[in-house]
PDB file of N, CA and C in Angstrom:
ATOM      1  N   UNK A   1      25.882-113.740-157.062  1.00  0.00           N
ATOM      2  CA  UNK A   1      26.340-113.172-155.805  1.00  0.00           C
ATOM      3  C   UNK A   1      27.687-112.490-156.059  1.00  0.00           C
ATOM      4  N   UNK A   2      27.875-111.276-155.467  1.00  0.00           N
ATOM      5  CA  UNK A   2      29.258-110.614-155.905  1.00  0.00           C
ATOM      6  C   UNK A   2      30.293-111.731-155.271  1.00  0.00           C
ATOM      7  N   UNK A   3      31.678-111.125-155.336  1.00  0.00           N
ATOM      8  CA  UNK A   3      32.760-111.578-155.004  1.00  0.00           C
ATOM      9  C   UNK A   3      33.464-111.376-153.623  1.00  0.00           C
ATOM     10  N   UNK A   4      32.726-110.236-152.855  1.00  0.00           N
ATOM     11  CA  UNK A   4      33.269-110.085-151.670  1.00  0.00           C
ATOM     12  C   UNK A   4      31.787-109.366-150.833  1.00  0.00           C
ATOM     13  N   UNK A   5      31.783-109.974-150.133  1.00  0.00           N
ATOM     14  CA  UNK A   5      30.438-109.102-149.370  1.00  0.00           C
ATOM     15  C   UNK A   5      30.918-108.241-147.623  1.00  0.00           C
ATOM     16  N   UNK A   6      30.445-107.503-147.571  1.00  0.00           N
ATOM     17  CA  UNK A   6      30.910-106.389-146.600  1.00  0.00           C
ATOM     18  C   UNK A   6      29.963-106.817-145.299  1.00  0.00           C
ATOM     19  N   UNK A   7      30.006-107.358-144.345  1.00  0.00           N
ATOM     20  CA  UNK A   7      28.912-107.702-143.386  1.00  0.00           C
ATOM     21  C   UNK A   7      28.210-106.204-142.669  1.00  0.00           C
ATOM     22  N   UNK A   8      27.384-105.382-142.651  1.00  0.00           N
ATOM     23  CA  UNK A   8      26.901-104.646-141.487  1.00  0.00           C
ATOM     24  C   UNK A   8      27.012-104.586-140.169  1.00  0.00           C
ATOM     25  N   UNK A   9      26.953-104.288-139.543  1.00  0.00           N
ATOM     26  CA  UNK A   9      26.742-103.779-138.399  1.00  0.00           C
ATOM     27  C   UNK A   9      27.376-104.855-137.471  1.00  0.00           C
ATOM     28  N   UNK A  10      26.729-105.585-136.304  1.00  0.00           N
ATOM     29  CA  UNK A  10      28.117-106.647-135.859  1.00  0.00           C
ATOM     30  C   UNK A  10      27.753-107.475-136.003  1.00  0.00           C
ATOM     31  N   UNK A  11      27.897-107.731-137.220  1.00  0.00           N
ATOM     32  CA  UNK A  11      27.747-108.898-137.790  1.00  0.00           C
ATOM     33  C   UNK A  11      29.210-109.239-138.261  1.00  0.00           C
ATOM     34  N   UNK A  12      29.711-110.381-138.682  1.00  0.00           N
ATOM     35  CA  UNK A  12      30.772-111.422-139.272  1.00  0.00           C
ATOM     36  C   UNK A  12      30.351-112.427-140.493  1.00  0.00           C
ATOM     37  N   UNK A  13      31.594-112.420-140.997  1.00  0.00           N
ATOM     38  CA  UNK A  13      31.735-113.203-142.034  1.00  0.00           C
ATOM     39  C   UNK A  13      32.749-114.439-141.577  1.00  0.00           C
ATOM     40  N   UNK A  14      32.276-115.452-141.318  1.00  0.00           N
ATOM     41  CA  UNK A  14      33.323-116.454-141.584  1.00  0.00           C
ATOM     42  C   UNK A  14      33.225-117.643-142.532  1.00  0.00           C
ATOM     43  N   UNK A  15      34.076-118.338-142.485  1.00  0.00           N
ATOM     44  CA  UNK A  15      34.207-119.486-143.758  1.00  0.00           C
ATOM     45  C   UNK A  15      34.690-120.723-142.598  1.00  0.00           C
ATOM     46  N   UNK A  16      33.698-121.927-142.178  1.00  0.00           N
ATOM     47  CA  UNK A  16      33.492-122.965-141.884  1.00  0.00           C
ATOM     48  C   UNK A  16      34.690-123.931-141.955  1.00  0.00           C
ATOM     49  N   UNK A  17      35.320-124.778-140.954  1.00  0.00           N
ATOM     50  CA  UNK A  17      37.155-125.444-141.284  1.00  0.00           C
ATOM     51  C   UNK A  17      36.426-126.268-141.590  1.00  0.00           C
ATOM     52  N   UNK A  18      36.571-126.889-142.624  1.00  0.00           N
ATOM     53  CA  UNK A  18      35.820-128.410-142.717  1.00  0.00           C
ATOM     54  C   UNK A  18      36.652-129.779-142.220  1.00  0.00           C
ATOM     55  N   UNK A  19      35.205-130.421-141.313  1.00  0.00           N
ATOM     56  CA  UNK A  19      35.809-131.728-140.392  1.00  0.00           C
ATOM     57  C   UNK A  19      36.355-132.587-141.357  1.00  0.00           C
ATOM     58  N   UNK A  20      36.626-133.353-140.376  1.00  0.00           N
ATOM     59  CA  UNK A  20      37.401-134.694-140.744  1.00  0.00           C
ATOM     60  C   UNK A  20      36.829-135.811-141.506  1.00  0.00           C
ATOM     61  N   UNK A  21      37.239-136.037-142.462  1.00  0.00           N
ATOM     62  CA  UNK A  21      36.352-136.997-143.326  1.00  0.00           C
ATOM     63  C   UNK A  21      36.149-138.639-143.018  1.00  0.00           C
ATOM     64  N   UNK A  22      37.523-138.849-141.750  1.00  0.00           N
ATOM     65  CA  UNK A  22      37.862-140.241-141.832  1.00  0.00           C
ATOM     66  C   UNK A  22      37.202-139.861-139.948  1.00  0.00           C
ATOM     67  N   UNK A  23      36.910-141.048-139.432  1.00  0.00           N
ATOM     68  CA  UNK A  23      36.868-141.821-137.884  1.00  0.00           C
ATOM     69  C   UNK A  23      38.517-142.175-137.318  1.00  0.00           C
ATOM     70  N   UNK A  24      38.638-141.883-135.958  1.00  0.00           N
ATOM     71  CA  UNK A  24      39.955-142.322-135.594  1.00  0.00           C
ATOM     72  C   UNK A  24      40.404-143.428-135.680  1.00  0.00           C
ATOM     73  N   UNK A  25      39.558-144.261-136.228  1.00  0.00           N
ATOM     74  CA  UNK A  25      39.413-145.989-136.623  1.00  0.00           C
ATOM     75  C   UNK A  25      39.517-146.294-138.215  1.00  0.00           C
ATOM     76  N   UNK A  26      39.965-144.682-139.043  1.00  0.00           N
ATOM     77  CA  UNK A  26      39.687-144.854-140.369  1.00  0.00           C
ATOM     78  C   UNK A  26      38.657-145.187-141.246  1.00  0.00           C
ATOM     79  N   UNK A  27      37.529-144.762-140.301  1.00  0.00           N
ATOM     80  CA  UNK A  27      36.217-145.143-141.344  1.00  0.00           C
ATOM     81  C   UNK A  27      36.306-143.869-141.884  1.00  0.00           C
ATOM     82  N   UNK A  28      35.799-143.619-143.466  1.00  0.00           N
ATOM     83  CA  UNK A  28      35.430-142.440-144.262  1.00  0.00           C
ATOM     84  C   UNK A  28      33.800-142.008-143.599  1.00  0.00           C
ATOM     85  N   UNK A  29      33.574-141.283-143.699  1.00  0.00           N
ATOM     86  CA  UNK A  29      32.000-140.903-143.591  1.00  0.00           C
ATOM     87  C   UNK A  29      31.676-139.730-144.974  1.00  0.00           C
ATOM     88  N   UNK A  30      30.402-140.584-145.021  1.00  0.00           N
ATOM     89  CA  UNK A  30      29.966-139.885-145.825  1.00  0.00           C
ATOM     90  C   UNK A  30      29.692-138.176-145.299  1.00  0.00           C
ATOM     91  N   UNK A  31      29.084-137.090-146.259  1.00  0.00           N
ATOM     92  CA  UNK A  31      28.947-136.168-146.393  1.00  0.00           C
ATOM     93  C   UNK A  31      27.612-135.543-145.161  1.00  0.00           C
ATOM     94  N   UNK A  32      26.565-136.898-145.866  1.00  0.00           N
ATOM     95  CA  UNK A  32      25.634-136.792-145.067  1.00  0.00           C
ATOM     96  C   UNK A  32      25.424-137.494-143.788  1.00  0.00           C
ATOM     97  N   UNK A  33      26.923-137.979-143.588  1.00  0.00           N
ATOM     98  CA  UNK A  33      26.860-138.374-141.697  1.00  0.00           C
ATOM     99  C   UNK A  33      27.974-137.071-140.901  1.00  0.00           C
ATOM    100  N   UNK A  34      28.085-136.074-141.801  1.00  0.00           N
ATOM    101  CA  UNK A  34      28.833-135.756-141.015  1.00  0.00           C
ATOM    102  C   UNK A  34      28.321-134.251-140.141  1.00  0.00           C
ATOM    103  N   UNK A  35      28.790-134.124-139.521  1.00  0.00           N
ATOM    104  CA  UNK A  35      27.812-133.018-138.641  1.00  0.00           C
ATOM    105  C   UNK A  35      28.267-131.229-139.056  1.00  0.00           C
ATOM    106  N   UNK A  36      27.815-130.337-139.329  1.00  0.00           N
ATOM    107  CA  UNK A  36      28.309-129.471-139.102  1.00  0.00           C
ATOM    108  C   UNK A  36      29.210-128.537-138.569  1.00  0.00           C
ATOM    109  N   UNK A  37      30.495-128.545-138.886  1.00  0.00           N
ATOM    110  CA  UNK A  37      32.107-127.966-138.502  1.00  0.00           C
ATOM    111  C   UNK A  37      31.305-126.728-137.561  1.00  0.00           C
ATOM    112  N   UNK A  38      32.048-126.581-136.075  1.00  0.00           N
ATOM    113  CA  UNK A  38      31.346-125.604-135.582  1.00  0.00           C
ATOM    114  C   UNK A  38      33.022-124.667-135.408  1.00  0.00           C
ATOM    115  N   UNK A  39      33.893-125.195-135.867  1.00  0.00           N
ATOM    116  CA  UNK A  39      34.837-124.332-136.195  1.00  0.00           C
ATOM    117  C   UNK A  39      34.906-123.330-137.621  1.00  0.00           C
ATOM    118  N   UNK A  40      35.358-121.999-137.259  1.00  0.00           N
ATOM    119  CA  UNK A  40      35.241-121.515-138.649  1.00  0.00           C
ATOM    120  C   UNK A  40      36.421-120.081-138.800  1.00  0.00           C
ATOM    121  N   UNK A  41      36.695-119.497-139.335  1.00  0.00           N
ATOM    122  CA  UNK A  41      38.163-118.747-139.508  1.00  0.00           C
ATOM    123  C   UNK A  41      37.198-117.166-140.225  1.00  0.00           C
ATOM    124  N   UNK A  42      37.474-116.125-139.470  1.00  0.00           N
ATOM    125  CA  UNK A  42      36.892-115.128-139.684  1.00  0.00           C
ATOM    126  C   UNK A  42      37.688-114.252-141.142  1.00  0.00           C
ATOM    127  N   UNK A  43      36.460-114.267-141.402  1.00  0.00           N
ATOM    128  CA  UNK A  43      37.148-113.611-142.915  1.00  0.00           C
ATOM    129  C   UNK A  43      37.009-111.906-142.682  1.00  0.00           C
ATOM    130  N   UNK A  44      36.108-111.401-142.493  1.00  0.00           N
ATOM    131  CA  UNK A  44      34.986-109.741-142.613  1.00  0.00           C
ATOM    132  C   UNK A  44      34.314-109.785-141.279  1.00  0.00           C
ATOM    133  N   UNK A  45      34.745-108.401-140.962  1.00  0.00           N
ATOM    134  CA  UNK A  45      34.410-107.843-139.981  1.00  0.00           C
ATOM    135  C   UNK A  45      32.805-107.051-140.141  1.00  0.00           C
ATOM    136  N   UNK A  46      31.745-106.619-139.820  1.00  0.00           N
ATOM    137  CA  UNK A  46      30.849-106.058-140.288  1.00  0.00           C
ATOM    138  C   UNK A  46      31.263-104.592-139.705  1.00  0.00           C
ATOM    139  N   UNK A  47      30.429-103.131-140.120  1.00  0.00           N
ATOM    140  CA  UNK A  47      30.666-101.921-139.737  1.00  0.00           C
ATOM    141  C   UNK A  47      30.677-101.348-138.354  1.00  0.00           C
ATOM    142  N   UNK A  48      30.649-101.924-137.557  1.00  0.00           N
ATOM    143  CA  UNK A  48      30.213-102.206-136.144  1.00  0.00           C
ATOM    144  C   UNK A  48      29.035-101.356-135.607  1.00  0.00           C
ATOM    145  N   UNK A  49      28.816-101.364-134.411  1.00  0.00           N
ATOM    146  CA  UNK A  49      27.683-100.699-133.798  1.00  0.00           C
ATOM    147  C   UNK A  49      28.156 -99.291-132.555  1.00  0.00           C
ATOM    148  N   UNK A  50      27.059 -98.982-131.950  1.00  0.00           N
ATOM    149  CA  UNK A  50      26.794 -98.041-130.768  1.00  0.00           C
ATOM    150  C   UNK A  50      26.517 -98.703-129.734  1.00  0.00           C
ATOM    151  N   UNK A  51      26.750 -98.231-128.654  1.00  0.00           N
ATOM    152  CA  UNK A  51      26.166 -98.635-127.421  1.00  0.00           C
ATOM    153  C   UNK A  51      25.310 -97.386-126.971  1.00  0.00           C
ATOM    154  N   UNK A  52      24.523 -97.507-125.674  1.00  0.00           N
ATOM    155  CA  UNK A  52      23.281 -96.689-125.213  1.00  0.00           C
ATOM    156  C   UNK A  52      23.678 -95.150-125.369  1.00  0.00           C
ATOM    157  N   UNK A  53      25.308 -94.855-125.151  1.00  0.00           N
ATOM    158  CA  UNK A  53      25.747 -94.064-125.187  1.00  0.00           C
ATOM    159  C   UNK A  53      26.317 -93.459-126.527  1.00  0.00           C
ATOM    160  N   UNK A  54      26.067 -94.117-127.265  1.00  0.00           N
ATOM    161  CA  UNK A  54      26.460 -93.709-129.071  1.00  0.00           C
ATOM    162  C   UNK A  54      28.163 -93.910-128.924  1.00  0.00           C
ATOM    163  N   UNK A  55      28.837 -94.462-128.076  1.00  0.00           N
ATOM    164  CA  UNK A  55      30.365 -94.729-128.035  1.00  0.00           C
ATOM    165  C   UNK A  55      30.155 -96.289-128.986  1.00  0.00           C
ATOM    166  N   UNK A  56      31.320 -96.523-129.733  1.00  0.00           N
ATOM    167  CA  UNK A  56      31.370 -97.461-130.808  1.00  0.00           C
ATOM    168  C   UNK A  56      31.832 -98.730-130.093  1.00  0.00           C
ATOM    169  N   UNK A  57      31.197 -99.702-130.665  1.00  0.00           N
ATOM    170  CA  UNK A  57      31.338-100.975-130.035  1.00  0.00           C
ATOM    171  C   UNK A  57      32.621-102.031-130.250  1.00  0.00           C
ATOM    172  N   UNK A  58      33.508-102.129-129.681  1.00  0.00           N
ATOM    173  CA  UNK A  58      34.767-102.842-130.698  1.00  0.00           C
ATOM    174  C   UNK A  58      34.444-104.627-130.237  1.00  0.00           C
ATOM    175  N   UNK A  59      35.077-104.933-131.663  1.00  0.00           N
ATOM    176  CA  UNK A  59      34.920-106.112-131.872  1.00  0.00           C
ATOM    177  C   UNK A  59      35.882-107.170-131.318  1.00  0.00           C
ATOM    178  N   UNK A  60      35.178-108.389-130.765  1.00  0.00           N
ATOM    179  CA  UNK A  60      36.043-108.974-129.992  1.00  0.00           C
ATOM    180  C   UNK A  60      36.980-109.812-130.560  1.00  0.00           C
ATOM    181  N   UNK A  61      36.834-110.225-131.856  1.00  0.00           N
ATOM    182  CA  UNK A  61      37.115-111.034-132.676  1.00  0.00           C
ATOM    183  C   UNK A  61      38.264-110.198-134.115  1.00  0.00           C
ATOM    184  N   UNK A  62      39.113-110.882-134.522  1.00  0.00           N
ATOM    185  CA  UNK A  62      39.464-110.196-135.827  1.00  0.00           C
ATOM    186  C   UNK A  62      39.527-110.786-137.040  1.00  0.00           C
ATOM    187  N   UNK A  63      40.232-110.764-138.051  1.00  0.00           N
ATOM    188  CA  UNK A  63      40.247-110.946-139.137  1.00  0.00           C
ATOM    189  C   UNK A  63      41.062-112.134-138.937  1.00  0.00           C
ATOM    190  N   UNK A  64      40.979-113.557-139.463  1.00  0.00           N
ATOM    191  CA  UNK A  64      41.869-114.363-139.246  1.00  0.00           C
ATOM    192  C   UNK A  64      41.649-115.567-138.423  1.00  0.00           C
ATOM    193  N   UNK A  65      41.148-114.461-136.724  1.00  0.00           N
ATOM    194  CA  UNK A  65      40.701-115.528-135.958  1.00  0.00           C
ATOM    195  C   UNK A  65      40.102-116.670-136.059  1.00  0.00           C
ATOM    196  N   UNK A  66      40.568-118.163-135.040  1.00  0.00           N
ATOM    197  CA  UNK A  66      39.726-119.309-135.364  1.00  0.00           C
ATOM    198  C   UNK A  66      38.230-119.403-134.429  1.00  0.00           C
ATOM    199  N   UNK A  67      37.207-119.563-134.624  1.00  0.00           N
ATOM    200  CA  UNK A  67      36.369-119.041-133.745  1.00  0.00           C
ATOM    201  C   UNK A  67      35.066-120.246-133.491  1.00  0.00           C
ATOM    202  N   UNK A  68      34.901-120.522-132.876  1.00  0.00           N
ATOM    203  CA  UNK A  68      33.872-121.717-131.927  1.00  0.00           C
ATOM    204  C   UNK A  68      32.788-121.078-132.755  1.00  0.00           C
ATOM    205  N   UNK A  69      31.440-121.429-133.364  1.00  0.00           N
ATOM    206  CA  UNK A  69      30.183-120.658-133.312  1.00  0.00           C
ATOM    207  C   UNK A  69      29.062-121.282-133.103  1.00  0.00           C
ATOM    208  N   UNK A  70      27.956-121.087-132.902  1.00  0.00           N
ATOM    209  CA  UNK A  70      26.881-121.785-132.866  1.00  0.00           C
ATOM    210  C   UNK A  70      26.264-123.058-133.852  1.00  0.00           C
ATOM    211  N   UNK A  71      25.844-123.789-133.906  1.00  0.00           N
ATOM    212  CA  UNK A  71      25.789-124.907-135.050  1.00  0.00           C
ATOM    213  C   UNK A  71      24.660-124.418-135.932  1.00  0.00           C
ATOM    214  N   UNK A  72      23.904-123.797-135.415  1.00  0.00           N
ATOM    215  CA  UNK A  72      22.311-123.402-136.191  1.00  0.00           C
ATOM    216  C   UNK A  72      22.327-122.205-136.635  1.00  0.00           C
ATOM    217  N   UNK A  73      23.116-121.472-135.903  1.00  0.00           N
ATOM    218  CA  UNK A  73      23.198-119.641-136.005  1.00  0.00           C
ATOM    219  C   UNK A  73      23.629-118.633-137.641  1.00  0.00           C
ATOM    220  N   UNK A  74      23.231-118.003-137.711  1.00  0.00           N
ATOM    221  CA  UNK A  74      23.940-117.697-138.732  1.00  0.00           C
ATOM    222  C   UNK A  74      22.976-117.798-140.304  1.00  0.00           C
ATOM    223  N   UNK A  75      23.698-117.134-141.722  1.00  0.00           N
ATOM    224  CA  UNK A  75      23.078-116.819-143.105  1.00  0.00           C
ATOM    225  C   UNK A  75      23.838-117.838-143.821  1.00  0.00           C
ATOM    226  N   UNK A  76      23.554-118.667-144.729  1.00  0.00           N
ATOM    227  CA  UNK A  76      24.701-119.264-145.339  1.00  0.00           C
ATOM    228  C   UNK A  76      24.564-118.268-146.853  1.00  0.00           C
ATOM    229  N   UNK A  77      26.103-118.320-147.214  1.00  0.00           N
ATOM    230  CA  UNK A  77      25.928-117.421-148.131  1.00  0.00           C
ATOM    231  C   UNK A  77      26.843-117.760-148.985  1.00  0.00           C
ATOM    232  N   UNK A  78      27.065-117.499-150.792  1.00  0.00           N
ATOM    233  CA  UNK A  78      27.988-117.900-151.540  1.00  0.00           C
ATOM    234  C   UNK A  78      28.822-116.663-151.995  1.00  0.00           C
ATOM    235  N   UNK A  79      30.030-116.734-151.646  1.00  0.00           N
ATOM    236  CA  UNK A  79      31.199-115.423-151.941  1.00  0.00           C
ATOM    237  C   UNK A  79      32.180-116.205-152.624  1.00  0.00           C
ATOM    238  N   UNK A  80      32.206-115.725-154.273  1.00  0.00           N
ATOM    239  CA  UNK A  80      33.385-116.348-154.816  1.00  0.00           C
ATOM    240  C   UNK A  80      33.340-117.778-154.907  1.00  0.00           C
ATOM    241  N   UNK A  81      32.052-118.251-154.898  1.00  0.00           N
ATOM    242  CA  UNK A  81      32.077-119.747-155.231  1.00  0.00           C
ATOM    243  C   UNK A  81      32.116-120.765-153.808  1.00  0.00           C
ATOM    244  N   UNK A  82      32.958-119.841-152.828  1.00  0.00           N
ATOM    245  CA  UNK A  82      33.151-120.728-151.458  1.00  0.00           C
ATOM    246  C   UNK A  82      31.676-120.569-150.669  1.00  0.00           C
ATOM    247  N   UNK A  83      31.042-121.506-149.860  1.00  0.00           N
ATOM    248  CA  UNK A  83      29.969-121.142-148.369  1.00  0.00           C
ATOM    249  C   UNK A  83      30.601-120.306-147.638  1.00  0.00           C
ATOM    250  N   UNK A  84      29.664-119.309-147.510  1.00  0.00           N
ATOM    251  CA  UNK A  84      30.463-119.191-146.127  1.00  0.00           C
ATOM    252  C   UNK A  84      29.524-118.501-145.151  1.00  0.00           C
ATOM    253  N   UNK A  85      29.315-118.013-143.972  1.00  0.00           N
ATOM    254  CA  UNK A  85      27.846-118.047-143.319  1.00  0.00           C
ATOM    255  C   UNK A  85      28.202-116.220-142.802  1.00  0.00           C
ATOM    256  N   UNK A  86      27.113-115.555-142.481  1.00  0.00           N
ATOM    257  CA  UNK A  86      27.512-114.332-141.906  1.00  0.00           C
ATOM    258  C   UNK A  86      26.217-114.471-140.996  1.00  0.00           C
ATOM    259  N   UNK A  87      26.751-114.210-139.728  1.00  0.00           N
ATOM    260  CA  UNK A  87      26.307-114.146-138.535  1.00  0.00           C
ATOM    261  C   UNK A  87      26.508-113.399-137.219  1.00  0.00           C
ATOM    262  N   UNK A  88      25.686-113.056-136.525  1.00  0.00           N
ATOM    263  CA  UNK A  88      26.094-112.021-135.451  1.00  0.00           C
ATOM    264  C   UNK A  88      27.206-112.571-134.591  1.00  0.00           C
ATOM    265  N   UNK A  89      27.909-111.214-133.799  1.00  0.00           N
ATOM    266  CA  UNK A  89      28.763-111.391-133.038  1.00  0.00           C
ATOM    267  C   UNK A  89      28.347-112.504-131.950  1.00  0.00           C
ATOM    268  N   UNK A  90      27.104-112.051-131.522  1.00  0.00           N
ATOM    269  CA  UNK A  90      26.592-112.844-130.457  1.00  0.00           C
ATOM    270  C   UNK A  90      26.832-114.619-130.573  1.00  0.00           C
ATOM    271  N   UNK A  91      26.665-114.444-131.858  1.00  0.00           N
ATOM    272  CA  UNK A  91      26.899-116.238-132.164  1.00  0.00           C
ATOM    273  C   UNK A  91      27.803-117.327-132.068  1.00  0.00           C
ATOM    274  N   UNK A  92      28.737-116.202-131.839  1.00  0.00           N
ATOM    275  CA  UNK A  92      30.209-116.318-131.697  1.00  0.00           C
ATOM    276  C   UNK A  92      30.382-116.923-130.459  1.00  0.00           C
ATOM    277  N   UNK A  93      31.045-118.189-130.225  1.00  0.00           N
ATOM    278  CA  UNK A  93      31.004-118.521-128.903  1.00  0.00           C
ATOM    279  C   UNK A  93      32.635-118.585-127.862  1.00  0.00           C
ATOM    280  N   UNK A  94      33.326-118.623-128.636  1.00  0.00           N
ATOM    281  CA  UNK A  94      34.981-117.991-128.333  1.00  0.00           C
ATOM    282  C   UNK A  94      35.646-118.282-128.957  1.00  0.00           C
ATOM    283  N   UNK A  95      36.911-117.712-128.991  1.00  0.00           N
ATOM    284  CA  UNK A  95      37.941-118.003-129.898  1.00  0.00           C
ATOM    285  C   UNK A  95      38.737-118.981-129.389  1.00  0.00           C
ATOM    286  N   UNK A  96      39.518-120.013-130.539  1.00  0.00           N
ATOM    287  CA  UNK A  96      40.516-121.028-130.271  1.00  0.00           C
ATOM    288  C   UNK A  96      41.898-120.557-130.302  1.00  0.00           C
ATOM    289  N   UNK A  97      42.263-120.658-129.058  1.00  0.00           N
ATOM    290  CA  UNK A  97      43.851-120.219-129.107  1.00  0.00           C
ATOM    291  C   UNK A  97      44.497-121.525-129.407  1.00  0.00           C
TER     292      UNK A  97
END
């Protein structure tokens, strides 16, 4: 897999915050009890799109942002050794201020 991948159209690239390993009680959990981080930090923007009117679609999200996403949604993909998932805008469920 190359080293940097360019997402298409409105689509996103982000890279997953990974949860907490311990319980507020200090239990560790394993790998496989732990649920899927639905937090994730936008890396790549994709080329964006048109609307009905061929005017360009801007993106709600940017480079950086921390962003809520769907738990199921999304490509998982390997860039540079890290996961990281590219998925539509739509999947996107808001940003964390």
């Amino acid at each position: 897999m190359a080293n940097s991948i360019q997402p298409l159209g409105q689509r996103v690239l982000v890279k997953r915050i990974q949860a907490e390993e311990r319980t507020a009680g200090g239990i560790v959990l394993p790998d496989s009890a732990q649920e899927k981080p639905q937090e994730a930090s936008v890396v790549a923007l994709g080329t964006g799109g048109k609307d009905d009117n061929g005017n360009p679609i801007e993106f709600a999200v940017k480079v950086g942002d921390t962003v809520l996403i769907s738990k199921y949604g999304g490509t998982e993909v390997k860039v540079g050794g890290e996961d990281m998932l590219i998925l539509s805008e739509n999947d996107i469920l808001g940003i964390v201020g």
